[in-house]
PDB file of N, CA and C in Angstrom:
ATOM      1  N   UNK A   1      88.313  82.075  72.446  1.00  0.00           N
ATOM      2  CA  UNK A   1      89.225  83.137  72.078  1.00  0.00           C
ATOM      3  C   UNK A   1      88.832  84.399  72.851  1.00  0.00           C
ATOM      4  N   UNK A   2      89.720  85.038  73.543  1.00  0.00           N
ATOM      5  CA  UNK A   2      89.667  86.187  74.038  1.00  0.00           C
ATOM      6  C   UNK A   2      89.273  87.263  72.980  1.00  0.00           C
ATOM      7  N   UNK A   3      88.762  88.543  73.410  1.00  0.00           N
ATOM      8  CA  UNK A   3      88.432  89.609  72.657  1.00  0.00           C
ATOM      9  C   UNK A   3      88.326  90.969  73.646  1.00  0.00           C
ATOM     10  N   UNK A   4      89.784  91.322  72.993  1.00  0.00           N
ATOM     11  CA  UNK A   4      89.704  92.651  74.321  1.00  0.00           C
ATOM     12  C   UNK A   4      89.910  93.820  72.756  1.00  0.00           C
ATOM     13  N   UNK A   5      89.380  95.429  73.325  1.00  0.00           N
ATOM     14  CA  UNK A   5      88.960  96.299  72.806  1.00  0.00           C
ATOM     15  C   UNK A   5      90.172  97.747  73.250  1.00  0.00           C
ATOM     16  N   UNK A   6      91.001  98.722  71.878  1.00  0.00           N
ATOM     17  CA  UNK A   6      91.518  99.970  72.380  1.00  0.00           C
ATOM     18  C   UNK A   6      90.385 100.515  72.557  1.00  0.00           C
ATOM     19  N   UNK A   7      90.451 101.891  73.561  1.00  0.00           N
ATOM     20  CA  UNK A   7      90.023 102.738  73.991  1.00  0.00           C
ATOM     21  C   UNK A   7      89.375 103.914  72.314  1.00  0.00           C
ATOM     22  N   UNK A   8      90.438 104.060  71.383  1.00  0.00           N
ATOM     23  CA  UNK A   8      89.720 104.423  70.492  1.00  0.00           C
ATOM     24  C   UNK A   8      88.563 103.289  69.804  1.00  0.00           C
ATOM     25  N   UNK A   9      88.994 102.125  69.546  1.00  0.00           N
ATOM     26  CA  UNK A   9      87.761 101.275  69.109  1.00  0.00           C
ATOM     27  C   UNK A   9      86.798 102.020  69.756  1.00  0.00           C
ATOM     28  N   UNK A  10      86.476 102.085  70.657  1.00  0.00           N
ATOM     29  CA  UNK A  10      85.528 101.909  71.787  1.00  0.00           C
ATOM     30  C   UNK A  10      84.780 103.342  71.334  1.00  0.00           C
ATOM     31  N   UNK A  11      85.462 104.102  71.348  1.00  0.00           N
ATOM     32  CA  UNK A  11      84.961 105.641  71.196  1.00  0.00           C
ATOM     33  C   UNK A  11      84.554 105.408  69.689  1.00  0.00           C
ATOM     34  N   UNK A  12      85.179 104.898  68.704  1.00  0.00           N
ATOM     35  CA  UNK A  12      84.869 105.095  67.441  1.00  0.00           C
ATOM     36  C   UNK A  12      83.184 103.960  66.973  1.00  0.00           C
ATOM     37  N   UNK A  13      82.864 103.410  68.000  1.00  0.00           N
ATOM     38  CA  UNK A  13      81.556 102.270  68.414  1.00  0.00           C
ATOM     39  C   UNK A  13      80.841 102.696  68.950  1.00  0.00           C
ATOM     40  N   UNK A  14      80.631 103.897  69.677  1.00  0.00           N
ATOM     41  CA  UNK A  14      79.799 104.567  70.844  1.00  0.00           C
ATOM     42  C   UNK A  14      79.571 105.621  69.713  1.00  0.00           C
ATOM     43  N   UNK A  15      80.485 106.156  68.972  1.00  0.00           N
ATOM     44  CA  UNK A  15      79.785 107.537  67.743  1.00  0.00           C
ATOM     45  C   UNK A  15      79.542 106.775  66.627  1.00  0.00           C
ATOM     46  N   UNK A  16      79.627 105.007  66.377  1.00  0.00           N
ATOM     47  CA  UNK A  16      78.938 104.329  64.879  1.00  0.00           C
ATOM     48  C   UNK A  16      77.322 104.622  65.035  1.00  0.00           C
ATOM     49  N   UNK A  17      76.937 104.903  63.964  1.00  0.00           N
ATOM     50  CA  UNK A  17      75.207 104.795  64.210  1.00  0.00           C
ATOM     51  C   UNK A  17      74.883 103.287  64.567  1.00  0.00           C
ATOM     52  N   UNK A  18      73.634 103.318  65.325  1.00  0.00           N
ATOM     53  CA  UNK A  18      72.926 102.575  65.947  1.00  0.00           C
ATOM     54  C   UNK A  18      72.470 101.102  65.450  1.00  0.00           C
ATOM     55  N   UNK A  19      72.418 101.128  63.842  1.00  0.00           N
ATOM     56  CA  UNK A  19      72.257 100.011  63.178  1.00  0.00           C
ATOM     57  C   UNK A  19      73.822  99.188  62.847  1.00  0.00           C
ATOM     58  N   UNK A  20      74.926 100.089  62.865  1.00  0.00           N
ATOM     59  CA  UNK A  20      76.144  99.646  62.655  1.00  0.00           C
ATOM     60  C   UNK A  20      76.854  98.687  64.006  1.00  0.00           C
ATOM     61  N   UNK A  21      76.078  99.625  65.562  1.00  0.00           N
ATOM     62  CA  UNK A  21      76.543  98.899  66.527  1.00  0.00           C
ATOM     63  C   UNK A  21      76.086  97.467  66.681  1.00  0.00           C
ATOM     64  N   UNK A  22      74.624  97.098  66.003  1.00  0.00           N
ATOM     65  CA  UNK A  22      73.790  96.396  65.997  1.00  0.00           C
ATOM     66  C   UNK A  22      74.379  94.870  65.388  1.00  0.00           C
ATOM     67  N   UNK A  23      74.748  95.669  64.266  1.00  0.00           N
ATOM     68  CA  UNK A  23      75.502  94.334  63.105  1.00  0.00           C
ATOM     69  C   UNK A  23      77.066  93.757  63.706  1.00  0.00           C
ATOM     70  N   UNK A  24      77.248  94.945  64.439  1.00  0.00           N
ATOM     71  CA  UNK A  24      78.634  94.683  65.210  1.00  0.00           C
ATOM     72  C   UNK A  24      78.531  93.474  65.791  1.00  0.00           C
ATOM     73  N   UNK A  25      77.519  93.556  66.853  1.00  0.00           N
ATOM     74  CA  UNK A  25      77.183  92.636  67.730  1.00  0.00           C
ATOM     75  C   UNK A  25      77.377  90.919  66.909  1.00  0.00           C
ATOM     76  N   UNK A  26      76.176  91.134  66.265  1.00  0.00           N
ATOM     77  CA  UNK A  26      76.554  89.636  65.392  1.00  0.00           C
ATOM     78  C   UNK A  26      77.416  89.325  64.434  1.00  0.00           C
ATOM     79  N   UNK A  27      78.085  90.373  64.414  1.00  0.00           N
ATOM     80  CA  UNK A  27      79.292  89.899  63.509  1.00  0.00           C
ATOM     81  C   UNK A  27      80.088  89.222  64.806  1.00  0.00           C
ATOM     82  N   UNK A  28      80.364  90.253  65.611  1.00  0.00           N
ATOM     83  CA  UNK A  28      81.493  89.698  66.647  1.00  0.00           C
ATOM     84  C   UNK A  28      81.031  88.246  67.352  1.00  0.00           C
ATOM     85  N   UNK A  29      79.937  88.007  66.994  1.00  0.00           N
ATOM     86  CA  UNK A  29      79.482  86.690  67.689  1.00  0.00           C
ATOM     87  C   UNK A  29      80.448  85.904  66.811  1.00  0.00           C
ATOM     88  N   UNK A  30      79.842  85.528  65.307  1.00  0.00           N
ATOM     89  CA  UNK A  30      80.016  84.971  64.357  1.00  0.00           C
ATOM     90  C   UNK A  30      81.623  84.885  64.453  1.00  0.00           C
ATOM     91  N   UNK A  31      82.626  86.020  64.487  1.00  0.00           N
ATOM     92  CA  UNK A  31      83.932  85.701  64.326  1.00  0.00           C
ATOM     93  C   UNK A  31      84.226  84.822  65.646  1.00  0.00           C
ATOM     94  N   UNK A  32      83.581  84.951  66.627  1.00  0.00           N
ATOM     95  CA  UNK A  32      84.308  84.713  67.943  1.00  0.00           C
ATOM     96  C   UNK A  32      84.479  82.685  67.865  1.00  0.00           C
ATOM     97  N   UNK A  33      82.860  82.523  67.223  1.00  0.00           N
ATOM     98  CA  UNK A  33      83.127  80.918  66.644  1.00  0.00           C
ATOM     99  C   UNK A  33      83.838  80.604  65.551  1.00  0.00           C
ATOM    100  N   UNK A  34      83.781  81.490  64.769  1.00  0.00           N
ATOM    101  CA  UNK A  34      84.881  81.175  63.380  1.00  0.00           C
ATOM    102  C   UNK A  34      85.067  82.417  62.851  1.00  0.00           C
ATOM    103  N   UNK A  35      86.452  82.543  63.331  1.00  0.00           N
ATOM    104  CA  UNK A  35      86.756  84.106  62.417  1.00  0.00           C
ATOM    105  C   UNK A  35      87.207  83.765  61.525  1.00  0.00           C
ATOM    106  N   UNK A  36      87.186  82.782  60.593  1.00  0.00           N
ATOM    107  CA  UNK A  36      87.473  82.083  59.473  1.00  0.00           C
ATOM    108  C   UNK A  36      86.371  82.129  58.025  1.00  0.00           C
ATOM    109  N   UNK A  37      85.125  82.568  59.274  1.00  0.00           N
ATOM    110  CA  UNK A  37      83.713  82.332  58.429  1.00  0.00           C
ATOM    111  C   UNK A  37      83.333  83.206  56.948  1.00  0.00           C
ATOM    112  N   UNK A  38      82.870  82.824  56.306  1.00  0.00           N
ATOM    113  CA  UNK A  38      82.892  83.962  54.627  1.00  0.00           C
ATOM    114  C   UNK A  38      82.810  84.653  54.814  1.00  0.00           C
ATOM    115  N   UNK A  39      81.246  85.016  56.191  1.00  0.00           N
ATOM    116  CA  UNK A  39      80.503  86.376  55.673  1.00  0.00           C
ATOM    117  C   UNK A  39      81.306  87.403  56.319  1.00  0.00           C
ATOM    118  N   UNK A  40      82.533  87.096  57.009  1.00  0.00           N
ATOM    119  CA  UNK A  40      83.486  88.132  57.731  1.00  0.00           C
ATOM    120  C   UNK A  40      84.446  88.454  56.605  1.00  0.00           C
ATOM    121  N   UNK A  41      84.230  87.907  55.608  1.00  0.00           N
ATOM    122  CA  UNK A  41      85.863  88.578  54.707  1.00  0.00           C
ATOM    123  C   UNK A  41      87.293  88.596  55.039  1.00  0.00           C
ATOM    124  N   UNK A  42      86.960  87.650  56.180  1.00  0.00           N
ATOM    125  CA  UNK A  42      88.454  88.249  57.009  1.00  0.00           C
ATOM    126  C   UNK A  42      89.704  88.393  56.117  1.00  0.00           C
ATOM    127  N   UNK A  43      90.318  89.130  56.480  1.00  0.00           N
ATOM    128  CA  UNK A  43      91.965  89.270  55.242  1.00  0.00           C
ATOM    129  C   UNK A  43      93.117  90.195  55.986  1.00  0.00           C
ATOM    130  N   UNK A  44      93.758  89.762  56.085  1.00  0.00           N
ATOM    131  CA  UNK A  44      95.304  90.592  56.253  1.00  0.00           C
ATOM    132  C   UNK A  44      95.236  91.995  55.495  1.00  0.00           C
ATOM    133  N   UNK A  45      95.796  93.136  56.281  1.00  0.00           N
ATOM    134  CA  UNK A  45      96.203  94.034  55.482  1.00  0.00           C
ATOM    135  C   UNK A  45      97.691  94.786  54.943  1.00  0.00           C
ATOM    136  N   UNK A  46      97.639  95.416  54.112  1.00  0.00           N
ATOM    137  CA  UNK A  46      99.080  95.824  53.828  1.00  0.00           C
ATOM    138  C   UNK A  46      99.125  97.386  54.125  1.00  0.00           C
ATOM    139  N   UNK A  47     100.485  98.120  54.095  1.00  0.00           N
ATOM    140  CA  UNK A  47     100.595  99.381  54.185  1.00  0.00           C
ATOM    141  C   UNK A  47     100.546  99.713  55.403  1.00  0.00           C
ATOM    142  N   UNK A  48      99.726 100.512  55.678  1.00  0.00           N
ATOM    143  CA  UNK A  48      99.526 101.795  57.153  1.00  0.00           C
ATOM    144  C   UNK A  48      99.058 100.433  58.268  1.00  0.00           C
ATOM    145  N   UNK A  49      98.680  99.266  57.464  1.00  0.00           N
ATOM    146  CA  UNK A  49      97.972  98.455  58.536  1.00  0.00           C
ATOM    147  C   UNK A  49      98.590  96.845  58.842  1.00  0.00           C
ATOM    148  N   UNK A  50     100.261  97.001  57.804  1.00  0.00           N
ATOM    149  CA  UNK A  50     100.804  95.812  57.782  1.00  0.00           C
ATOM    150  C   UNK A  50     100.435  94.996  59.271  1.00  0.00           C
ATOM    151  N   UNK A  51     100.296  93.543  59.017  1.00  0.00           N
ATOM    152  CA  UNK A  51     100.219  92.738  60.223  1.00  0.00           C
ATOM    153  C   UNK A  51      98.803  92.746  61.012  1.00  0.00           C
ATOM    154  N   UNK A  52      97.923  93.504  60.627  1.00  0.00           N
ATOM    155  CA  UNK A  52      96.746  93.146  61.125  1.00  0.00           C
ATOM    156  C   UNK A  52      95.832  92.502  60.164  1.00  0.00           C
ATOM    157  N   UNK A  53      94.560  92.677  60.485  1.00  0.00           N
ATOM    158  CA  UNK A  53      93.855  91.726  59.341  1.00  0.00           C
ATOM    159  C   UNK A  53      92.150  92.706  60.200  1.00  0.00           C
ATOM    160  N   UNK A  54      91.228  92.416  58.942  1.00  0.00           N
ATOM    161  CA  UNK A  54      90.597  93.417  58.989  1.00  0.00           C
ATOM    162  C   UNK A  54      88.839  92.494  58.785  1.00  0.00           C
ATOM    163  N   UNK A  55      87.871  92.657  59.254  1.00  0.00           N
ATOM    164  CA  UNK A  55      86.775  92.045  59.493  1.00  0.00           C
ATOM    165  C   UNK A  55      85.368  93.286  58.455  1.00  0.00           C
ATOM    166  N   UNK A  56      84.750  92.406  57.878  1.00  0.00           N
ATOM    167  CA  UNK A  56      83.775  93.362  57.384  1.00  0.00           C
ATOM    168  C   UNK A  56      82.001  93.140  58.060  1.00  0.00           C
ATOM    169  N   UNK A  57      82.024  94.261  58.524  1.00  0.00           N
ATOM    170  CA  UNK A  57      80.343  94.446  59.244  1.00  0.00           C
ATOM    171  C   UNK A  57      79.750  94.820  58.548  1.00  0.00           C
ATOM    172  N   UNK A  58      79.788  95.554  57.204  1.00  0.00           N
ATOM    173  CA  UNK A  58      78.577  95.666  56.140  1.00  0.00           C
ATOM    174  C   UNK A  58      79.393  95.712  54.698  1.00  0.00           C
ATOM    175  N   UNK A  59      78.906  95.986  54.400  1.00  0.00           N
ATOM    176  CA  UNK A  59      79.661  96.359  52.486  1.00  0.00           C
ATOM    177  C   UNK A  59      80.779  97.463  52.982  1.00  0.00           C
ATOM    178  N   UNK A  60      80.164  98.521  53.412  1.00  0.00           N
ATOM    179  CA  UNK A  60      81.032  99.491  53.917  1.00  0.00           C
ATOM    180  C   UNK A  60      82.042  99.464  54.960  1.00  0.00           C
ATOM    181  N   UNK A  61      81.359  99.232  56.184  1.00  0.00           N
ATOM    182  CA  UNK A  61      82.458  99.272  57.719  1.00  0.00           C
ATOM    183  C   UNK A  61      82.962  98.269  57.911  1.00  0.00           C
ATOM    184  N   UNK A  62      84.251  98.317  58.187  1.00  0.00           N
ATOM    185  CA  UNK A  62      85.626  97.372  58.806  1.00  0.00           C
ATOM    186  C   UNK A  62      85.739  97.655  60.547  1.00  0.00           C
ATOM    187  N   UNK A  63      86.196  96.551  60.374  1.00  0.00           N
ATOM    188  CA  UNK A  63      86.799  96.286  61.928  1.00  0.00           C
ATOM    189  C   UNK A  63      87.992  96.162  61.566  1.00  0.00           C
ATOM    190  N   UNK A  64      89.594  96.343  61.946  1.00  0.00           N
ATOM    191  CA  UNK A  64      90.697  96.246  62.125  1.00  0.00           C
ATOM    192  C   UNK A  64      91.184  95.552  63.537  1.00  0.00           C
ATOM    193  N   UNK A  65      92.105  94.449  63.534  1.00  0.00           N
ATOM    194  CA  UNK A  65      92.332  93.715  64.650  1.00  0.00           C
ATOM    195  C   UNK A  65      93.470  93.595  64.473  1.00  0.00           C
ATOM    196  N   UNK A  66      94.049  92.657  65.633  1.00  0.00           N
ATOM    197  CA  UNK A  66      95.511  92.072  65.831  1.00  0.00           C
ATOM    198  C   UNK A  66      95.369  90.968  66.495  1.00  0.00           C
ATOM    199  N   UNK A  67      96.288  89.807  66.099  1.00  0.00           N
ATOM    200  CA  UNK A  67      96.685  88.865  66.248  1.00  0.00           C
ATOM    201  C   UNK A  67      97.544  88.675  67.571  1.00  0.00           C
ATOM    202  N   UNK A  68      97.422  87.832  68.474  1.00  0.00           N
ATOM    203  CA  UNK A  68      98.168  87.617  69.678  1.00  0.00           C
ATOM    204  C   UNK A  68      97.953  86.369  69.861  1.00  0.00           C
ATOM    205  N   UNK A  69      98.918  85.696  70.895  1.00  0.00           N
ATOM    206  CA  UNK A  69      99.169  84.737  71.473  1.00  0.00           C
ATOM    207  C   UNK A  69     100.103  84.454  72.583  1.00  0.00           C
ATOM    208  N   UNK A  70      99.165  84.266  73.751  1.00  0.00           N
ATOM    209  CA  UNK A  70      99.928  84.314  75.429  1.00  0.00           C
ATOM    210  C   UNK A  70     100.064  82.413  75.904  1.00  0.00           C
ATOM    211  N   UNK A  71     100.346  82.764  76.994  1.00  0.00           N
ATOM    212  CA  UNK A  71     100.799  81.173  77.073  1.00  0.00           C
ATOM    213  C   UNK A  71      99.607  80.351  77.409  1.00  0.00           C
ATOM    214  N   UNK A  72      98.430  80.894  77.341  1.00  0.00           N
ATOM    215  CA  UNK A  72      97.002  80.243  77.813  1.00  0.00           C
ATOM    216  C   UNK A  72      96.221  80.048  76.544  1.00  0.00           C
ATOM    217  N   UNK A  73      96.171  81.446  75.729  1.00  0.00           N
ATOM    218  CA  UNK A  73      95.456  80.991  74.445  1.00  0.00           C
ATOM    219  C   UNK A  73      95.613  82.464  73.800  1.00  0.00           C
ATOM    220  N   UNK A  74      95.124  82.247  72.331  1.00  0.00           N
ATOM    221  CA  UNK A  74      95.517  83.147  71.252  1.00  0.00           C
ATOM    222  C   UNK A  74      94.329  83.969  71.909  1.00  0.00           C
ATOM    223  N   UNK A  75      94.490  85.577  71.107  1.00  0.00           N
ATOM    224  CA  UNK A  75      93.377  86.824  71.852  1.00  0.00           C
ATOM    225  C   UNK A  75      93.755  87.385  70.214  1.00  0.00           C
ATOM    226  N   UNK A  76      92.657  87.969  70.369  1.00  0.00           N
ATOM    227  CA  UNK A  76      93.041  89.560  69.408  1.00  0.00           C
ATOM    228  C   UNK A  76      92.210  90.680  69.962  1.00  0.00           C
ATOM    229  N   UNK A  77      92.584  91.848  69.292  1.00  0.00           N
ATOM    230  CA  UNK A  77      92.700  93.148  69.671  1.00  0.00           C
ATOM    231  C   UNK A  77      92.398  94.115  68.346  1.00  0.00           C
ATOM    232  N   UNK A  78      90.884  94.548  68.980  1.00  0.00           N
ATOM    233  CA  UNK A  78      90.158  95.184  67.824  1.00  0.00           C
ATOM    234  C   UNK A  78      90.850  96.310  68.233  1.00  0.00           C
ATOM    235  N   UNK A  79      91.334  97.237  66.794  1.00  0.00           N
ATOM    236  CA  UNK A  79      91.615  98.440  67.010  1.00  0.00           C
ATOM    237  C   UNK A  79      91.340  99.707  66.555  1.00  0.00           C
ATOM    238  N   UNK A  80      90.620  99.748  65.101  1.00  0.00           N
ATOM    239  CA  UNK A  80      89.439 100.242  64.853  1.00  0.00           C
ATOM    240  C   UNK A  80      88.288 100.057  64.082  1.00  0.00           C
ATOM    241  N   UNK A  81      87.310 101.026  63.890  1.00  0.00           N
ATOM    242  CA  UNK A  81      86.158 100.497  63.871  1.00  0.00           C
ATOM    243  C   UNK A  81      85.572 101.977  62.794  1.00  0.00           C
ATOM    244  N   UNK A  82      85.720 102.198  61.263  1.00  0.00           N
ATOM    245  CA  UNK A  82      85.341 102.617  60.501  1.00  0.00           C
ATOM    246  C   UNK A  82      84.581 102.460  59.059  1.00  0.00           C
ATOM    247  N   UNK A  83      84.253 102.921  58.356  1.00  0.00           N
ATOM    248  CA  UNK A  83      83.864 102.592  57.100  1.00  0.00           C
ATOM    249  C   UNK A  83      85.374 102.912  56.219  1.00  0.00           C
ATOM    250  N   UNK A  84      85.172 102.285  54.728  1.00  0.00           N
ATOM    251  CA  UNK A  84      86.559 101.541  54.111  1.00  0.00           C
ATOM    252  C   UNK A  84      86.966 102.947  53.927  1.00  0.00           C
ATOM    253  N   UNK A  85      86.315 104.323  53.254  1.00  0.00           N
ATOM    254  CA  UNK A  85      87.105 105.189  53.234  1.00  0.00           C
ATOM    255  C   UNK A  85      87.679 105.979  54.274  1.00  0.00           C
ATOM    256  N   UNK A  86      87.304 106.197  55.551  1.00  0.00           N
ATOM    257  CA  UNK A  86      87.383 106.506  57.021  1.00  0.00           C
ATOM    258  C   UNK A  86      88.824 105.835  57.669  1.00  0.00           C
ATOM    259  N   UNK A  87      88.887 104.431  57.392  1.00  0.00           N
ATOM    260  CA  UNK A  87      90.215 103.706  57.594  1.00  0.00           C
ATOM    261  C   UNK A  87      91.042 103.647  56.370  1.00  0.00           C
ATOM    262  N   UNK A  88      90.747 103.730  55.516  1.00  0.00           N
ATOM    263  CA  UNK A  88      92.060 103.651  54.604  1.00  0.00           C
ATOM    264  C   UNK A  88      92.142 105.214  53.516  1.00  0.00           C
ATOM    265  N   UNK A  89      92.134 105.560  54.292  1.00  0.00           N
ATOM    266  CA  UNK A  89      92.201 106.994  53.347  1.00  0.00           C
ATOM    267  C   UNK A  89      93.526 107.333  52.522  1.00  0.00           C
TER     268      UNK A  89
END
């Protein structure tokens, strides 16, 4: 599975503290073999975020993604990268 990154993700990962980028890392491993897996929570969201679905890196911080599919293979598209009150305010 592909895994491409917005430009805010990116900025909002470069200002996460240092232990958050850390857990990032192996989370994003972990989804990349099964984003299906428990310890990701993975789940759809509703509202401000209908149609995406949202990944958990600690108790606190989410990842927010999107779903795609090109004629080679499915991708998604992290789009941000906050703690639960930070993204869903």
């Amino acid at each position: 599975m592909r895994i491409d990154y917005t430009p805010l993700f990116l900025k909002q990962f470069r200002k996460a503290p240092i232990d958050i980028q850390k857990t990032y890392g192996t989370r994003i491993a972990l989804f990349a073999s099964n984003p299906s897996h428990p310890l990701l929570r993975t789940h759809k969201l509703i509202g401000e975020y209908e149609g995406c679905k949202s990944i958990n890196i600690t108790g606190d911080w989410r990842a927010i993604y999107e779903e795609y599919t090109d004629v080679f293979e499915p991708y998604v598209v992290f789009l941000f990268l906050g703690t639960h009150s930070q993204l869903y305010k």
